[in-house]
C-alpha atoms as a PDB file:
ATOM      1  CA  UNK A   1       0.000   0.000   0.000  1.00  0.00           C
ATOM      2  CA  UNK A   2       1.454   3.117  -0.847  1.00  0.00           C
ATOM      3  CA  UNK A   3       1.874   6.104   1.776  1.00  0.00           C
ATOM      4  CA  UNK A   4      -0.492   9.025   1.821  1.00  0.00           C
ATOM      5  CA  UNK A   5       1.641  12.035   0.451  1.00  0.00           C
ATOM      6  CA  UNK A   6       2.608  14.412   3.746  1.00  0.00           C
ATOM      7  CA  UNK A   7       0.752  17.966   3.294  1.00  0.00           C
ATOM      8  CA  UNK A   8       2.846  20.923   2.641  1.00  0.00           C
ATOM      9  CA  UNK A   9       4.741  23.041   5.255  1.00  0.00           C
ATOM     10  CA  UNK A  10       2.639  26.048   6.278  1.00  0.00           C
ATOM     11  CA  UNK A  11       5.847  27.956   5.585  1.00  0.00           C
ATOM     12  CA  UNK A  12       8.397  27.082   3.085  1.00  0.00           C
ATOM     13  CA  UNK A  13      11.491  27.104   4.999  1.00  0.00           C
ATOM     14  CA  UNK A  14      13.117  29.473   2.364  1.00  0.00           C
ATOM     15  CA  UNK A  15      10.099  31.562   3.139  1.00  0.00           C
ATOM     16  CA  UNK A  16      11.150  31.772   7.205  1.00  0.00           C
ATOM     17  CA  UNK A  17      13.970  34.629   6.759  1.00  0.00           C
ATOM     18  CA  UNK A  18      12.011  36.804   5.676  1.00  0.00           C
ATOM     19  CA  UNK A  19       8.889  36.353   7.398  1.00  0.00           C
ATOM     20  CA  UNK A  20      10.929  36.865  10.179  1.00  0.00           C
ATOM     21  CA  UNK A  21      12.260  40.209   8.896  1.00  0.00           C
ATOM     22  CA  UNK A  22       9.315  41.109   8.331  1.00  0.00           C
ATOM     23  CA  UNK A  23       7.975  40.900  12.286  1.00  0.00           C
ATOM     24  CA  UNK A  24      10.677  42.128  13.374  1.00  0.00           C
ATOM     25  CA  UNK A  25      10.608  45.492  11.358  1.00  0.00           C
ATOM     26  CA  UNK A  26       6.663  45.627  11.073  1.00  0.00           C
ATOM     27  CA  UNK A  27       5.842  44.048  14.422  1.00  0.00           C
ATOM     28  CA  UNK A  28       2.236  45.790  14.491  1.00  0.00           C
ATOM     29  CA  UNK A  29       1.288  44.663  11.245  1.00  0.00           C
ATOM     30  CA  UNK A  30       2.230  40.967  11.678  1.00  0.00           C
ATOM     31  CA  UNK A  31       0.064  40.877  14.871  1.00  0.00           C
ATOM     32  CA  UNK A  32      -2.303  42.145  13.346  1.00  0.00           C
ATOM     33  CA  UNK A  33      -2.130  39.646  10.158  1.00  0.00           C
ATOM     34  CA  UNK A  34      -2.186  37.088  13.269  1.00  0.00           C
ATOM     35  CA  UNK A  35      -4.801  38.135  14.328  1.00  0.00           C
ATOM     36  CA  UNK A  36      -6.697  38.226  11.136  1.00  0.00           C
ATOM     37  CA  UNK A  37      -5.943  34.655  10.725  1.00  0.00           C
ATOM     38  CA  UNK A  38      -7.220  33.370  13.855  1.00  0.00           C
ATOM     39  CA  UNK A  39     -10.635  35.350  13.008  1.00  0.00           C
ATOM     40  CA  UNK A  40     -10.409  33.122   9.564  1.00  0.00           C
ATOM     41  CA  UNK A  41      -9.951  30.113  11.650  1.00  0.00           C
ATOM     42  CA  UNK A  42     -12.779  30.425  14.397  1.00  0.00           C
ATOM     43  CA  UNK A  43     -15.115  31.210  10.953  1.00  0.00           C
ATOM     44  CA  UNK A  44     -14.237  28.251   9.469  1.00  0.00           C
ATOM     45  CA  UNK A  45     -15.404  26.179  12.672  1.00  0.00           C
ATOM     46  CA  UNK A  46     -11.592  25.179  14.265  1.00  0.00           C
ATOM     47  CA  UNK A  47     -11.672  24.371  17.779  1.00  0.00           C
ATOM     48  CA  UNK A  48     -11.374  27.513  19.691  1.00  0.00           C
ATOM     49  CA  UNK A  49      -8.635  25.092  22.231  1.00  0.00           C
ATOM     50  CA  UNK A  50      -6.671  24.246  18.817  1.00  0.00           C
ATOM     51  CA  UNK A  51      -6.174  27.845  17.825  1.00  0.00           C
ATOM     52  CA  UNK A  52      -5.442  29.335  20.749  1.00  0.00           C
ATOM     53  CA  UNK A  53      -2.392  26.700  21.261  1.00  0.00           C
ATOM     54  CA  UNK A  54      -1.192  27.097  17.020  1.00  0.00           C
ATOM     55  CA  UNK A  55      -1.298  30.940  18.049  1.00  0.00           C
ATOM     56  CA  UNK A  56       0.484  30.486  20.979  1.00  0.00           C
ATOM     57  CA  UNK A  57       3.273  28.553  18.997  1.00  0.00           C
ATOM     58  CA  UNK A  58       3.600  31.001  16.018  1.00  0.00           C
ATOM     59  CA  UNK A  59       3.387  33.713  18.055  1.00  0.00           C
ATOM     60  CA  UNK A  60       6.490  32.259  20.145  1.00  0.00           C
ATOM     61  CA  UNK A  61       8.034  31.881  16.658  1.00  0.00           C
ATOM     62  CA  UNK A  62       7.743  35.097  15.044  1.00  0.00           C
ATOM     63  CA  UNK A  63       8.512  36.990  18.386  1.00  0.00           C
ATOM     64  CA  UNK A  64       5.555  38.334  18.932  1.00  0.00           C
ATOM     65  CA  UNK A  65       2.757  38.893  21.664  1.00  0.00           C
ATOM     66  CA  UNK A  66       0.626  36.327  22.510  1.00  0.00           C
ATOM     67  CA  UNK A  67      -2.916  37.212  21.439  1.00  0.00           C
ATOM     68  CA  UNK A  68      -5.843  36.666  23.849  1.00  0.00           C
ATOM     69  CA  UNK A  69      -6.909  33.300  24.066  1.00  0.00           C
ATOM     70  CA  UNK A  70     -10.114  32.832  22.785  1.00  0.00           C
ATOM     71  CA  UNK A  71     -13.671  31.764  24.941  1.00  0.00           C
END
């Protein structure tokens, strides 16, 4: 039987330098693209738990505040 294919990276890893550039010289912006994400997520039904943690993670990543977690 032949393995299932593995999904794509969320990022590229030759995308990570300068996503990282970019929240560290544009810090406001990138939360607030963050932000807009997680809205995109709890409208498409994801478990309010799951996001907060993925959040929590990127936000840790990217260097940037942790955004309220969600009720």
């Amino acid at each position: 039987m032949a393995k299932r294919p593995r999904p794509p990276a969320i990022v590229p890893n030759a995308l990570q330098p300068g996503l990282q550039w970019y929240a560290k010289t544009y810090p406001q912006e990138a939360y607030a693209r963050m932000l807009k994400v997680r809205s995109e997520l709890v409208a498409e039904g994801y478990p309010k738990e799951a996001i907060n943690a993925i959040m929590g993670k990127e936000a840790d990543k990217w260097g940037l505040p942790h955004p309220p977690p969600l009720k």
